[in-house]
PDB file of N, CA and C in Angstrom:
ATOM      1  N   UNK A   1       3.685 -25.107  13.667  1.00  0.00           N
ATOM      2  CA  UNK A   1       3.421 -24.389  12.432  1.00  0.00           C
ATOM      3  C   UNK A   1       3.994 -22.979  12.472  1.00  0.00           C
ATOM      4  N   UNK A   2       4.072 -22.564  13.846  1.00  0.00           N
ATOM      5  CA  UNK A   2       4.862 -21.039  13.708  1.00  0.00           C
ATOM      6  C   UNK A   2       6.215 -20.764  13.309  1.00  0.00           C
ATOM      7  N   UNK A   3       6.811 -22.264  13.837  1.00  0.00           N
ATOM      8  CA  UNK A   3       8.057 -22.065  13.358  1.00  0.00           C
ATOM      9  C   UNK A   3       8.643 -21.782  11.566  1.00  0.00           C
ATOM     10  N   UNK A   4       7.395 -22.791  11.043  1.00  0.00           N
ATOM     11  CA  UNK A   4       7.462 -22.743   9.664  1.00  0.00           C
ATOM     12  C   UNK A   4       7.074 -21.585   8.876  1.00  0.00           C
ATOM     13  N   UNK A   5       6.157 -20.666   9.593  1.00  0.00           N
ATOM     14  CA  UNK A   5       5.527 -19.675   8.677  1.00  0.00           C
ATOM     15  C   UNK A   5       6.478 -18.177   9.262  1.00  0.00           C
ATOM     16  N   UNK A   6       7.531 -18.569  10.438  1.00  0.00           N
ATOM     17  CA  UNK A   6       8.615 -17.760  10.790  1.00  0.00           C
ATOM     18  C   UNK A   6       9.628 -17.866   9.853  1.00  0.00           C
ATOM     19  N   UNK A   7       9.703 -19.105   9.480  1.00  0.00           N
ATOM     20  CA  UNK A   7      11.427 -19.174   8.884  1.00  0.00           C
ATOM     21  C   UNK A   7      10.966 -19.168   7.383  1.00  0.00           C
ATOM     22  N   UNK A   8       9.765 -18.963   6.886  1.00  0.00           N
ATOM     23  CA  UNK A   8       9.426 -18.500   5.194  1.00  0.00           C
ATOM     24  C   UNK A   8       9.311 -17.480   5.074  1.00  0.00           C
ATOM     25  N   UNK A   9       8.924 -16.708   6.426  1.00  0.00           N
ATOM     26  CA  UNK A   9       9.225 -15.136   6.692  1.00  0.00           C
ATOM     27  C   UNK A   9      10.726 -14.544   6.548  1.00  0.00           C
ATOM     28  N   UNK A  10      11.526 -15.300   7.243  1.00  0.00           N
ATOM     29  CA  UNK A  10      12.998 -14.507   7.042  1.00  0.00           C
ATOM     30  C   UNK A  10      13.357 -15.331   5.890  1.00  0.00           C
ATOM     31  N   UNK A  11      12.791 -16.364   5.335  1.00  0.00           N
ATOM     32  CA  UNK A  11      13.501 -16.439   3.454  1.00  0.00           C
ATOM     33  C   UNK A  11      13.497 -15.422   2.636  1.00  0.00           C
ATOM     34  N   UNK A  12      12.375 -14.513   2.410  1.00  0.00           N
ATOM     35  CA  UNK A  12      12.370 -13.290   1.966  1.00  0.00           C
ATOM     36  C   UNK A  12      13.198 -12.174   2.113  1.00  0.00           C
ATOM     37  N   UNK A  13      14.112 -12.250   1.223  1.00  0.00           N
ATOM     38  CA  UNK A  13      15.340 -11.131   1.213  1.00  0.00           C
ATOM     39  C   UNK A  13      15.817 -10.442  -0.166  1.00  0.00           C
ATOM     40  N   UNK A  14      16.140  -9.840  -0.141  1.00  0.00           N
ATOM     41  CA  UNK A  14      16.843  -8.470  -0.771  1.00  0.00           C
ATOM     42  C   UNK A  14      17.269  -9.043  -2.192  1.00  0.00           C
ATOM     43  N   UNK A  15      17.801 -10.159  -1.983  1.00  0.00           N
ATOM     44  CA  UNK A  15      17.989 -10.943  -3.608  1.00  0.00           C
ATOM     45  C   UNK A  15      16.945 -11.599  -4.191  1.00  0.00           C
ATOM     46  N   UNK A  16      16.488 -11.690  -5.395  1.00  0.00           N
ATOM     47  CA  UNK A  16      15.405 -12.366  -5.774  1.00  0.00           C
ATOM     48  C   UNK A  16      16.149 -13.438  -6.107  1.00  0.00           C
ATOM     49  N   UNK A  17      17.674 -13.791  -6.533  1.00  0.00           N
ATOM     50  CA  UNK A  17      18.080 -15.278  -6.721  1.00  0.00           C
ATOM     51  C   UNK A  17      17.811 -15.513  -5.570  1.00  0.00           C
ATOM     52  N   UNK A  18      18.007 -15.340  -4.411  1.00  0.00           N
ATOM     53  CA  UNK A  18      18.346 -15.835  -2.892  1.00  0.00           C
ATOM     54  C   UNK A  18      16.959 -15.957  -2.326  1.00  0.00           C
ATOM     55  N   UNK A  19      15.722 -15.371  -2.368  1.00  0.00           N
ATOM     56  CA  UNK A  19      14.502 -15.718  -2.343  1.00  0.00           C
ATOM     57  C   UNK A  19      14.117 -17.068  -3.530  1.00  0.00           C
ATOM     58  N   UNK A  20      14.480 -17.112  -4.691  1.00  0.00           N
ATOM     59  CA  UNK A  20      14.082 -17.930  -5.510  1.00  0.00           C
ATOM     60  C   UNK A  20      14.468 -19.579  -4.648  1.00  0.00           C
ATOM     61  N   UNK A  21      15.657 -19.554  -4.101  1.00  0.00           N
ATOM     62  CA  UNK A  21      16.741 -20.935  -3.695  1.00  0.00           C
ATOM     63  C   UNK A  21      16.013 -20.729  -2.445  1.00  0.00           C
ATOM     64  N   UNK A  22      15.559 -19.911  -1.534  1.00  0.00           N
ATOM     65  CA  UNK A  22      15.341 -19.883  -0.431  1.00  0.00           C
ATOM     66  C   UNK A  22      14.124 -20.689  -0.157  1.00  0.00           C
ATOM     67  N   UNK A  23      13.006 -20.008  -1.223  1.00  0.00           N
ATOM     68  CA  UNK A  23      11.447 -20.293  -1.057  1.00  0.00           C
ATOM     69  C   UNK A  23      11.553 -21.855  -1.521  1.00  0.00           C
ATOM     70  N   UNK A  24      12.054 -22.585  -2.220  1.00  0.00           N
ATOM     71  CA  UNK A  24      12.558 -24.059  -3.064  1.00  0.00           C
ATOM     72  C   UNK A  24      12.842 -24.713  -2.276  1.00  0.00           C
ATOM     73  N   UNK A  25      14.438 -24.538  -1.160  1.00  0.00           N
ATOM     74  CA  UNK A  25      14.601 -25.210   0.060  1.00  0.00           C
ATOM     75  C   UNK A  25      13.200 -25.091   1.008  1.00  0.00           C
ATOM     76  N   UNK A  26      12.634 -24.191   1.014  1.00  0.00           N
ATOM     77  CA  UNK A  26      11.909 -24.407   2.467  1.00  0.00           C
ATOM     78  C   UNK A  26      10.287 -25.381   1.472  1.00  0.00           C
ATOM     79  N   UNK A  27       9.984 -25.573   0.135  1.00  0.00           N
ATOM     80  CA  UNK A  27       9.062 -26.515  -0.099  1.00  0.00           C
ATOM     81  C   UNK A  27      10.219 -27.866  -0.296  1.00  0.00           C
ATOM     82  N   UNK A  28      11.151 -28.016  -0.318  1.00  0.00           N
ATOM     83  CA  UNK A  28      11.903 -29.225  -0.730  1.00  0.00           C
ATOM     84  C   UNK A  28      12.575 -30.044   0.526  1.00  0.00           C
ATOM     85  N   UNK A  29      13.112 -29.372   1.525  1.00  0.00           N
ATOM     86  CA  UNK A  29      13.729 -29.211   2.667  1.00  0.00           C
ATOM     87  C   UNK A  29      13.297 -29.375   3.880  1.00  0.00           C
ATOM     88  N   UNK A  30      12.459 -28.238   3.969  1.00  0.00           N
ATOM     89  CA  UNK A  30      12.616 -27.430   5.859  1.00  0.00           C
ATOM     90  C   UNK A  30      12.297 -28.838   6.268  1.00  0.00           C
ATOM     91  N   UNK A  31      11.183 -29.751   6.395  1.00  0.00           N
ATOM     92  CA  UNK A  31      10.111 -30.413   6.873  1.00  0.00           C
ATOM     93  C   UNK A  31      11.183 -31.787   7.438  1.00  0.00           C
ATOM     94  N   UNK A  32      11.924 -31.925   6.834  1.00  0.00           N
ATOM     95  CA  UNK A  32      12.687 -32.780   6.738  1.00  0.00           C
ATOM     96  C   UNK A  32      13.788 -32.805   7.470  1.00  0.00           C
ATOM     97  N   UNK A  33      14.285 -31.729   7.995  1.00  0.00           N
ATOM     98  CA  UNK A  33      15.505 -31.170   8.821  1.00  0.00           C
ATOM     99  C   UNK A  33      15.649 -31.609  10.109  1.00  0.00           C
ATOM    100  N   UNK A  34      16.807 -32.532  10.475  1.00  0.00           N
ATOM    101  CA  UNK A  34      16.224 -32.422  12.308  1.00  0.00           C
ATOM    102  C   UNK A  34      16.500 -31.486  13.131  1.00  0.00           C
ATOM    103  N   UNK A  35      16.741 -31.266  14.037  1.00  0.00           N
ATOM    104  CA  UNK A  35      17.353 -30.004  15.023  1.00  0.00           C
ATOM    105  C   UNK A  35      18.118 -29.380  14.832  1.00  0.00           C
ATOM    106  N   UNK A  36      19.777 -30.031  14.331  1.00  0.00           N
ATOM    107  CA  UNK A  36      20.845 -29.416  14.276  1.00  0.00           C
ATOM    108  C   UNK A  36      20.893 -28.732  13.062  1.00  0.00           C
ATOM    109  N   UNK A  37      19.805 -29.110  11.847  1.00  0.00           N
ATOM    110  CA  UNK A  37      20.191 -28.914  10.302  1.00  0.00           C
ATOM    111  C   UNK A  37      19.138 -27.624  10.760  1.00  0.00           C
ATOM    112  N   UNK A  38      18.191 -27.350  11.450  1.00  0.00           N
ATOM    113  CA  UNK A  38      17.252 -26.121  11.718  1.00  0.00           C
ATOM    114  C   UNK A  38      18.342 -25.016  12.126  1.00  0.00           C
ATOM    115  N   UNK A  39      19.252 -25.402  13.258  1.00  0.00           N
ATOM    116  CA  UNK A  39      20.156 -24.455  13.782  1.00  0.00           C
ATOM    117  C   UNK A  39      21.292 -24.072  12.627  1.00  0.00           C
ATOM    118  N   UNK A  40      21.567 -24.848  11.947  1.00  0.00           N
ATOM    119  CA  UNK A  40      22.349 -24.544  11.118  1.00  0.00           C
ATOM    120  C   UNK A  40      21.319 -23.529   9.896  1.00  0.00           C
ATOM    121  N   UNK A  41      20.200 -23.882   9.719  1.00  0.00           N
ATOM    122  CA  UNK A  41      19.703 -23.043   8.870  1.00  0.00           C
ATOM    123  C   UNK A  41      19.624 -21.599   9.106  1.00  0.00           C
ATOM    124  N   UNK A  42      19.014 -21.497  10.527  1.00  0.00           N
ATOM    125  CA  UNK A  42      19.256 -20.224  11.305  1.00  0.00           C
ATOM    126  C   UNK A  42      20.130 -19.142  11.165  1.00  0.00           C
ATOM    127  N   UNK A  43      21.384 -20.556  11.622  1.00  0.00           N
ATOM    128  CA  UNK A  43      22.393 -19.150  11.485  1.00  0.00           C
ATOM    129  C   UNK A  43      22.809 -18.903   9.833  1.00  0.00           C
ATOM    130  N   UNK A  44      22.297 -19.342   9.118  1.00  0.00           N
ATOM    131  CA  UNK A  44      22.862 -19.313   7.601  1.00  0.00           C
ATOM    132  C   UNK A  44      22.015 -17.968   7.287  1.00  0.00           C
ATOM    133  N   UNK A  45      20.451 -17.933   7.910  1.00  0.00           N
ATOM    134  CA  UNK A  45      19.482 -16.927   7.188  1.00  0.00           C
ATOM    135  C   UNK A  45      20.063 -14.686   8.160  1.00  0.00           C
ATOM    136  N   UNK A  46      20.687 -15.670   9.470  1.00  0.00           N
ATOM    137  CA  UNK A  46      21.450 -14.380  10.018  1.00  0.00           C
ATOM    138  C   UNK A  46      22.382 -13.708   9.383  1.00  0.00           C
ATOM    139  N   UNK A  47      23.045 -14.624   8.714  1.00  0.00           N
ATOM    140  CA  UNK A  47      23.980 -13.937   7.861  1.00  0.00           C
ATOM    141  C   UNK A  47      23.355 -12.964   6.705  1.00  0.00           C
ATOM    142  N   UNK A  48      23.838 -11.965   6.301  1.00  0.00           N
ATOM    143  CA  UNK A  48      24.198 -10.799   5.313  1.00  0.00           C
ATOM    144  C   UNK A  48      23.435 -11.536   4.064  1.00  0.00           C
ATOM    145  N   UNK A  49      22.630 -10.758   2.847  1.00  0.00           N
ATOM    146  CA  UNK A  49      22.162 -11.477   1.623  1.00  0.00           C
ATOM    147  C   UNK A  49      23.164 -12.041   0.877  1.00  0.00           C
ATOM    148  N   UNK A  50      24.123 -10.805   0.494  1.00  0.00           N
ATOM    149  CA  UNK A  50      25.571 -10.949  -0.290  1.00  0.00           C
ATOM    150  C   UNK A  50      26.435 -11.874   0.214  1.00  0.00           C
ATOM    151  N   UNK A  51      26.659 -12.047   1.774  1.00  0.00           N
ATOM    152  CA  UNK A  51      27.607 -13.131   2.143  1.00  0.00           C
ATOM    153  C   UNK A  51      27.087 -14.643   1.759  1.00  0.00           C
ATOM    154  N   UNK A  52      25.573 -14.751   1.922  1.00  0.00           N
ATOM    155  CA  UNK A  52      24.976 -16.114   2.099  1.00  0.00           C
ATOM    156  C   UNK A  52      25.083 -16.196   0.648  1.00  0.00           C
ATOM    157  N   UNK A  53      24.212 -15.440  -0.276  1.00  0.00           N
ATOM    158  CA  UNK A  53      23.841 -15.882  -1.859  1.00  0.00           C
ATOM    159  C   UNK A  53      25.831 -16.103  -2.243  1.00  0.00           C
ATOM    160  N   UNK A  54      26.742 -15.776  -2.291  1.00  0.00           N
ATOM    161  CA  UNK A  54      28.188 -16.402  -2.193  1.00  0.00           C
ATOM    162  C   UNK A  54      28.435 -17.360  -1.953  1.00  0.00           C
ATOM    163  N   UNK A  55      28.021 -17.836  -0.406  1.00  0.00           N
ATOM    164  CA  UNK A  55      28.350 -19.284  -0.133  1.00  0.00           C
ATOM    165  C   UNK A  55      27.076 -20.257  -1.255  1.00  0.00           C
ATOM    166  N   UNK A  56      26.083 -20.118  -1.363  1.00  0.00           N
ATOM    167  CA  UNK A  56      25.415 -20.966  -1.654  1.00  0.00           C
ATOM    168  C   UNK A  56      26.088 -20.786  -3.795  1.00  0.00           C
ATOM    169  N   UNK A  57      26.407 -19.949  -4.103  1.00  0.00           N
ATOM    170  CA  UNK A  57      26.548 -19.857  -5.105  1.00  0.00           C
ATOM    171  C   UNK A  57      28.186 -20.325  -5.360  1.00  0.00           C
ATOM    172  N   UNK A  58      29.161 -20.774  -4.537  1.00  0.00           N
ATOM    173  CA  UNK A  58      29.934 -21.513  -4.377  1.00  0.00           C
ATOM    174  C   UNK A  58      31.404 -20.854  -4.913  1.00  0.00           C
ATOM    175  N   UNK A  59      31.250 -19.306  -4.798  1.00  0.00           N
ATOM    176  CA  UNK A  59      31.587 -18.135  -4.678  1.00  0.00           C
ATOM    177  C   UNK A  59      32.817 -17.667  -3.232  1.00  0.00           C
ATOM    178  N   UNK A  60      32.353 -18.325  -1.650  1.00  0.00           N
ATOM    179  CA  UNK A  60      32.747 -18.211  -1.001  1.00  0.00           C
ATOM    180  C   UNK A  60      32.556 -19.243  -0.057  1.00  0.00           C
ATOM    181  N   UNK A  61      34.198 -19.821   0.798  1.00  0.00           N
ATOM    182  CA  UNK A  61      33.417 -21.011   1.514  1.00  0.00           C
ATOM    183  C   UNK A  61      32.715 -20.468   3.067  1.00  0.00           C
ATOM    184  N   UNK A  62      32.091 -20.762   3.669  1.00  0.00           N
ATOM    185  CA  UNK A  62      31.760 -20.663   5.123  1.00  0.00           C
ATOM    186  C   UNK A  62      32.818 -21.001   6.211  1.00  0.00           C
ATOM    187  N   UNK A  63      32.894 -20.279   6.833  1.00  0.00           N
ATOM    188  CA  UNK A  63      33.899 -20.037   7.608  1.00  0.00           C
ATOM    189  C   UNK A  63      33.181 -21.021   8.683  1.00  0.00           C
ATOM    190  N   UNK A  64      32.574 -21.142   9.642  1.00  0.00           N
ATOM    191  CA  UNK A  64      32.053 -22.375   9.590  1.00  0.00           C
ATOM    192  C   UNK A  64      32.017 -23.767   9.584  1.00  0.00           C
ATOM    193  N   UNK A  65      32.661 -24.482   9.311  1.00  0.00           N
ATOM    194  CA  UNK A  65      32.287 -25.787   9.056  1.00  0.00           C
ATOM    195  C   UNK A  65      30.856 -27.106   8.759  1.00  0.00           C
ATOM    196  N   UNK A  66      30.663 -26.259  10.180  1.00  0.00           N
ATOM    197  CA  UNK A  66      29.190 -27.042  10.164  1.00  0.00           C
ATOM    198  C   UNK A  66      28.048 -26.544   9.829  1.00  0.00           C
ATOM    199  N   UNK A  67      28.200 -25.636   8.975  1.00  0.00           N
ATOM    200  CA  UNK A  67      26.951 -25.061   7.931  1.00  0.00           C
ATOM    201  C   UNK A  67      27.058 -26.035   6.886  1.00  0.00           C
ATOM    202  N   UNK A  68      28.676 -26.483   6.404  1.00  0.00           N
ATOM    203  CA  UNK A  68      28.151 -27.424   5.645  1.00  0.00           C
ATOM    204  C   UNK A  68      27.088 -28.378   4.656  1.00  0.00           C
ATOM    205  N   UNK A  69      26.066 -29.193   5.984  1.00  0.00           N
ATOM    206  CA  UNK A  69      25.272 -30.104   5.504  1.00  0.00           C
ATOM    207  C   UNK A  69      24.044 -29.104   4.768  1.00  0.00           C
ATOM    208  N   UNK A  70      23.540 -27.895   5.245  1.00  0.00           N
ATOM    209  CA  UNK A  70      22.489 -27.429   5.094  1.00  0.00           C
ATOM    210  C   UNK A  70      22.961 -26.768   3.747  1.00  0.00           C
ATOM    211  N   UNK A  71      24.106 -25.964   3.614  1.00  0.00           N
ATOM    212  CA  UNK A  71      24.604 -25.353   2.843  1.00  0.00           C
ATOM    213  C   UNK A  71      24.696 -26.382   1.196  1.00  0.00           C
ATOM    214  N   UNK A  72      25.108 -27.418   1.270  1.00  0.00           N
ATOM    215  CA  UNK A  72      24.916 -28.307   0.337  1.00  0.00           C
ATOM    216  C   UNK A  72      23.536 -28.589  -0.012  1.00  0.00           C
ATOM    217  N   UNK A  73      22.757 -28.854   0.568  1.00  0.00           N
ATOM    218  CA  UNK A  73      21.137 -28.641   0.441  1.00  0.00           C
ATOM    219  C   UNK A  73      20.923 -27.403  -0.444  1.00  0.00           C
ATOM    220  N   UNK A  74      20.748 -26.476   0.156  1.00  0.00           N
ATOM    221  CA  UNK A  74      20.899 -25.190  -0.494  1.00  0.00           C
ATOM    222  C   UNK A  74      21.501 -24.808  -1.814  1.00  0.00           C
ATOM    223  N   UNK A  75      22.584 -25.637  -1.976  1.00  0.00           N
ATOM    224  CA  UNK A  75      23.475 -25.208  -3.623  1.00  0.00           C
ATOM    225  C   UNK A  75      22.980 -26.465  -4.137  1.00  0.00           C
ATOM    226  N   UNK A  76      21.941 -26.950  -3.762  1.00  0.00           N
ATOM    227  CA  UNK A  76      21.685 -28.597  -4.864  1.00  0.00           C
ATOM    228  C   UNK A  76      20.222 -27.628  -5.724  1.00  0.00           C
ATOM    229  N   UNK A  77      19.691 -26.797  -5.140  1.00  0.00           N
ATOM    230  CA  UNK A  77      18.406 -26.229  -5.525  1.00  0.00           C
ATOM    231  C   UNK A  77      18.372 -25.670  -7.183  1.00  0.00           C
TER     232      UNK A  77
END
C-alpha cells in the first residue's frame, strides 16, 4: 500500500491538466501494471511537468522507446 499512496503522491504536479490525467491513470491503471509498466511509470513521473504533459499530449515523442506502453495508457485518459 505504500507504494500506492507514494506514487499518488508524486502524481501531484504543477499542471492541473497533468494532475487531472495523472490522478485518472492511477484510479484506472496503477493496480493493474506489472513491474516493468511500474518502472516505466517511474521514470515518466521523473521527468519535468512540461516535458511529460507534451509527450502525453502527443506534442512530443519520448526519446525513449519503452515508455511507450505506459505512455499510451496515459494519452487514452
Amino acid at each position: 500500500m505504500k507504494e500506492l499512496e507514494r506514487a499518488r503522491w508524486r502524481c501531484r504536479r504543477g499542471l492541473l491538466e497533468l494532475d487531472i490525467v495523472l490522478q485518472r491513470f492511477m484510479d484506472e491503471h496503477y493496480a493493474r501494471l506489472d513491474e516493468t509498466e511500474l518502472r516505466q511509470f517511474e521514470t515518466l513521473l521523473n521527468l519535468p511537468d512540461n516535458d511529460l504533459w507534451e509527450m502525453i499530449a502527443l506534442r512530443k515523442e519520448a526519446e525513449d522507446g519503452s515508455l511507450q506502453p505506459v505512455l499510451r495508457l496515459l494519452q487514452t485518459i
